[in-house]
Protein backbone atom coordinates (compact mmCIF):
# COMPACT_ATOMS: atom_id res chain seq x y z
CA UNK A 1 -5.28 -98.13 -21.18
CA UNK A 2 -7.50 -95.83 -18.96
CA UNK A 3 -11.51 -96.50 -17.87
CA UNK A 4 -13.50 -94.71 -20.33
CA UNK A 5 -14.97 -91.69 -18.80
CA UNK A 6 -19.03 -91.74 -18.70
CA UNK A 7 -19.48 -88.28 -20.59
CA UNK A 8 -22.60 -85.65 -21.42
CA UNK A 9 -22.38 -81.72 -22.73
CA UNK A 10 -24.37 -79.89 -20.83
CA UNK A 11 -25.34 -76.05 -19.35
CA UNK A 12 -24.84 -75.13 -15.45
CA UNK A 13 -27.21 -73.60 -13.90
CA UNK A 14 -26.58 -70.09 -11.67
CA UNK A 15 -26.34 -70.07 -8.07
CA UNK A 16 -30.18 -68.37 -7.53
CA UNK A 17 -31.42 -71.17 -10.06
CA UNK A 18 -30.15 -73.77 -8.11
CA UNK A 19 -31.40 -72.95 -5.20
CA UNK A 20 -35.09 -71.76 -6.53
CA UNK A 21 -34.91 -75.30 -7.81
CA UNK A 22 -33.89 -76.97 -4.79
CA UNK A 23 -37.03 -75.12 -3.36
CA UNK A 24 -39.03 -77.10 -5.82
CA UNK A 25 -37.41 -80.51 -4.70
CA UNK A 26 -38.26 -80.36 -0.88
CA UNK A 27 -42.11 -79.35 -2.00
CA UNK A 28 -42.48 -82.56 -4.01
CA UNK A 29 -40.13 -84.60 -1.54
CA UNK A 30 -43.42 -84.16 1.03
CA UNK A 31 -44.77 -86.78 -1.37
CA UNK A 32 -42.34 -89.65 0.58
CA UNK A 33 -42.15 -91.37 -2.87
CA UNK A 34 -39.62 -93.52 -3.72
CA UNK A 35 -37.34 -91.12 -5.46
CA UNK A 36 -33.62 -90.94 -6.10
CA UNK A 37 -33.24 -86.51 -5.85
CA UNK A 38 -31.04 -85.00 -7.64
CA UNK A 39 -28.32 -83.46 -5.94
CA UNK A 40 -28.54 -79.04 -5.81
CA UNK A 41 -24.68 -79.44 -6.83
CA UNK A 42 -25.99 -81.35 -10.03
CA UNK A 43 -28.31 -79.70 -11.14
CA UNK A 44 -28.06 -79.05 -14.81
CA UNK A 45 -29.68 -79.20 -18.10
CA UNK A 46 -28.46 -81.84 -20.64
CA UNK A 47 -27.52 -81.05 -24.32
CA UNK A 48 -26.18 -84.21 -24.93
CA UNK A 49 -25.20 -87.40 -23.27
CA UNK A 50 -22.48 -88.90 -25.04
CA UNK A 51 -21.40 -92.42 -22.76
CA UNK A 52 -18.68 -94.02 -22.28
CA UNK A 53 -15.49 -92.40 -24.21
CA UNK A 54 -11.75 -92.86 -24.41
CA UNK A 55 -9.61 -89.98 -22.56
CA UNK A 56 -8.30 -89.69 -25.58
CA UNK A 57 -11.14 -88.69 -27.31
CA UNK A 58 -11.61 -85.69 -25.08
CA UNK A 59 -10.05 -83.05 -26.31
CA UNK A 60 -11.95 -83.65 -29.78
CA UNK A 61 -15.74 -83.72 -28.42
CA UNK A 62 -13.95 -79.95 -26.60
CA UNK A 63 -12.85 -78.74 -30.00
CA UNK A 64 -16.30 -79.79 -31.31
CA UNK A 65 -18.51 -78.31 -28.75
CA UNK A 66 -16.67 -75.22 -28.94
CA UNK A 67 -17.20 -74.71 -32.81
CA UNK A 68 -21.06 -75.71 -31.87
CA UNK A 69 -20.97 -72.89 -28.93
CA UNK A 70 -19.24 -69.97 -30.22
CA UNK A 71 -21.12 -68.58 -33.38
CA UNK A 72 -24.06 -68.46 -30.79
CA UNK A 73 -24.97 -65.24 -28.62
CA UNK A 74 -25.61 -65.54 -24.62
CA UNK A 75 -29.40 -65.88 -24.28
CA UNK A 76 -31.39 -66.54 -21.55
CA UNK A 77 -34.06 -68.93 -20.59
CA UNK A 78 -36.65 -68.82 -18.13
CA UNK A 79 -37.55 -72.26 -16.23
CA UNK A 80 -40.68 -73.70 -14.15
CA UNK A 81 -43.47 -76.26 -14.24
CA UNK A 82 -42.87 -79.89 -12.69
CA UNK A 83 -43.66 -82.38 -14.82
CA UNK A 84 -42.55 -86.01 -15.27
CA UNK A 85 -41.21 -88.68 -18.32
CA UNK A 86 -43.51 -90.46 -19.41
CA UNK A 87 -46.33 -88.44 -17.80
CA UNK A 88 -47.61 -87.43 -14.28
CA UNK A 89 -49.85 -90.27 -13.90
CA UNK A 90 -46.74 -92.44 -14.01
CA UNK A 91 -43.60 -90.96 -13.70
CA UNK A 92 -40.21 -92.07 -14.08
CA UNK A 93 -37.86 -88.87 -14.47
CA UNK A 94 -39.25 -85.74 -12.58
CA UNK A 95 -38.51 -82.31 -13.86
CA UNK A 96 -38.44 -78.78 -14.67
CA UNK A 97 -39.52 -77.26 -17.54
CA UNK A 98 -37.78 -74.50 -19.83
CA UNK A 99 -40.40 -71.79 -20.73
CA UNK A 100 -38.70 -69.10 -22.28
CA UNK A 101 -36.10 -68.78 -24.37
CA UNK A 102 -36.64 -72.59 -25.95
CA UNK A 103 -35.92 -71.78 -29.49
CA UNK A 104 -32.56 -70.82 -28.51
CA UNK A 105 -31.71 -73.76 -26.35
CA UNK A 106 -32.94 -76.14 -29.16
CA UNK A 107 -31.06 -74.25 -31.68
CA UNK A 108 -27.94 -74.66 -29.59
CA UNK A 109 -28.85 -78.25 -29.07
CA UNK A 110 -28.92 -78.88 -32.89
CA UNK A 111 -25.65 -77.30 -33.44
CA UNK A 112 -24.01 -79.41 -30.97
CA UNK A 113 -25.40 -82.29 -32.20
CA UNK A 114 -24.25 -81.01 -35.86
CA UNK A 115 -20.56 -80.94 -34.34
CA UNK A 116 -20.76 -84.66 -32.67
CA UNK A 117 -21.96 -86.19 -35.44
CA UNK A 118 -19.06 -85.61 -37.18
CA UNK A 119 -17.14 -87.47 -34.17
CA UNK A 120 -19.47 -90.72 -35.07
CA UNK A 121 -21.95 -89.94 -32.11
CA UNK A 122 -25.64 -90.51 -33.38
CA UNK A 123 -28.03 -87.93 -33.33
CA UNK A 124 -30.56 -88.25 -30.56
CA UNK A 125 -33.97 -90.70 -32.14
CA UNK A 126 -35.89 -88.77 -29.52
CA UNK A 127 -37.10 -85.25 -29.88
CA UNK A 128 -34.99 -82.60 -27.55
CA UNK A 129 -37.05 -81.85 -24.72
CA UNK A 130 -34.84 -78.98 -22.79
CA UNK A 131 -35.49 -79.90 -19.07
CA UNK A 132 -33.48 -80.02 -15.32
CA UNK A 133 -33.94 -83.48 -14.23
CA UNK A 134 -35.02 -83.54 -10.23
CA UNK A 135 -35.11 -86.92 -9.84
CA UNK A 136 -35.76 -90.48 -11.05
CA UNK A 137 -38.55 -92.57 -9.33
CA UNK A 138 -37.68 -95.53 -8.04
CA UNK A 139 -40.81 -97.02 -6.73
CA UNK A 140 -44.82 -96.40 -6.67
CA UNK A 141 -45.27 -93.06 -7.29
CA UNK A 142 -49.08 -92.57 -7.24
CA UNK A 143 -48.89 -89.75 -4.35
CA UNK A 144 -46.54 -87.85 -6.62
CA UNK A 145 -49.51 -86.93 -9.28
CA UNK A 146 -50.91 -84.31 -7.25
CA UNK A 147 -47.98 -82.80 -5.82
CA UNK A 148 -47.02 -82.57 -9.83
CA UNK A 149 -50.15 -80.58 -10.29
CA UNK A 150 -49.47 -78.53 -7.43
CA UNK A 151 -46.03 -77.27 -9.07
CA UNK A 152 -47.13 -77.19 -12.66
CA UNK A 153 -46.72 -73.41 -12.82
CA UNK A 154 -43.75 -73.53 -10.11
CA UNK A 155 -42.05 -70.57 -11.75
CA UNK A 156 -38.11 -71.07 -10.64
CA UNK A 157 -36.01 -68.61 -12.01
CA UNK A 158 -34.49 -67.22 -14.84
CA UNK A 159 -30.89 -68.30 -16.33
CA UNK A 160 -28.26 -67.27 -18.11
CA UNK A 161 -26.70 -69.40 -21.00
CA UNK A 162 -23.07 -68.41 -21.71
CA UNK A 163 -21.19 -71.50 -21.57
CA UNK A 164 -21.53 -75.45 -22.77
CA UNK A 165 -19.87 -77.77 -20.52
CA UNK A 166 -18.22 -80.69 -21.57
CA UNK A 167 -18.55 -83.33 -18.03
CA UNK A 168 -17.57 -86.66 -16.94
CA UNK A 169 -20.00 -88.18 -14.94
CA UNK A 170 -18.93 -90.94 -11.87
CA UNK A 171 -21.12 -92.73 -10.49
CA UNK A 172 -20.66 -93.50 -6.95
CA UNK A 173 -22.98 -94.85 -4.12
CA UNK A 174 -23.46 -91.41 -3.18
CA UNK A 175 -25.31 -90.40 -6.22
CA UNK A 176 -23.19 -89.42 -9.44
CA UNK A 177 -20.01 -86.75 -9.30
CA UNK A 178 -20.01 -84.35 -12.29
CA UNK A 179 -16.23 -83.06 -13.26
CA UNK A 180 -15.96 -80.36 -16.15
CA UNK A 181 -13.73 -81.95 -18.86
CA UNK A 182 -14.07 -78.28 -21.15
CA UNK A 183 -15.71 -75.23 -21.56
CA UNK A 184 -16.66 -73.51 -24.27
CA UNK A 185 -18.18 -69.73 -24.25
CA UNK A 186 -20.93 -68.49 -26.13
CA UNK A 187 -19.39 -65.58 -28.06
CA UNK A 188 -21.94 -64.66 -31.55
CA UNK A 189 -19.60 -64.09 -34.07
């Protein structure tokens, strides 16, 4: 029997993104906290992380997230503002905020949710938060606060949403290695 693949559904980010986003990483990297970075290759933004699944069950999370994906149009979504899980004052996860076009990627987020759920993955207990993680902190962080507020407004870039990606995620001592699985297009039937 094969390893079970760690798995998440997720949106890429374009090539201008990533690097107006990388941008914001080597600001708050003057901090020299303890932080794990997230690689430029991996950035992303998270619809749904899904664990450890068969192979087998592949092709059936695909199928799903492509009924979730194609009723909806391409939208965009605009992105910037550091923040930080739980809060500034003591972060854990470092990111980047979605301003514009929200409603959309929460809508999406629902539907794919919708489609999961009838593969026996639970709905998420926490509210969706749409966000590109930059890091995760590893250590004291207290000289990250104010480079935080620095960035609040740190306006990156605006992106366009016409595909969900269904990944498998290895982890290696490198950092993890996404691998698309699937795609599925956003159409709007």
């Amino acid at each position: 029997m094969a390893s079970p693949l760690r798995t998440f559904v997720g949106l890429e980010l374009s090539a201008a993104t990533k690097a107006a986003v990388s941008r914001l990483i080597e600001r708050l990297q003057s901090s020299n906290a303890n932080v794990r970075w997230t690689a430029p290759e991996n950035l992303h933004i998270t619809l749904k992380f899904l664990g450890d699944v068969q192979m087998t069950s592949v092709a059936a999370i695909c199928r799903a997230v492509t009924a979730a994906a194609t009723p909806v149009a391409p939208f965009r979504v605009s992105l910037g503002g550091a923040g930080a899980f739980p809060d500034i004052n003591r972060p854990r996860v470092l990111w980047l905020g979605v301003k514009g076009g929200s409603d959309s990627l929460i809508a999406l987020h629902a539907r794919v949710e919708q489609e999961l759920a009838q593969l026996s993955f639970p709905f998420e207990a926490r509210k969706f938060t749409p966000h590109i993680t930059l890091g995760r902190v590893r250590g004291p962080s207290a000289e990250l606060t104010p480079q935080l507020e620095k960035n609040a407004d740190f306006p990156a870039e605006e992106t366009l949403v016409n595909e969900v990606v269904v990944y498998s995620s290895e982890l290696t001592s490198d950092g993890p290695h996404y691998s698309p699985l699937g795609r599925a297009k956003l159409v709007g039937e």
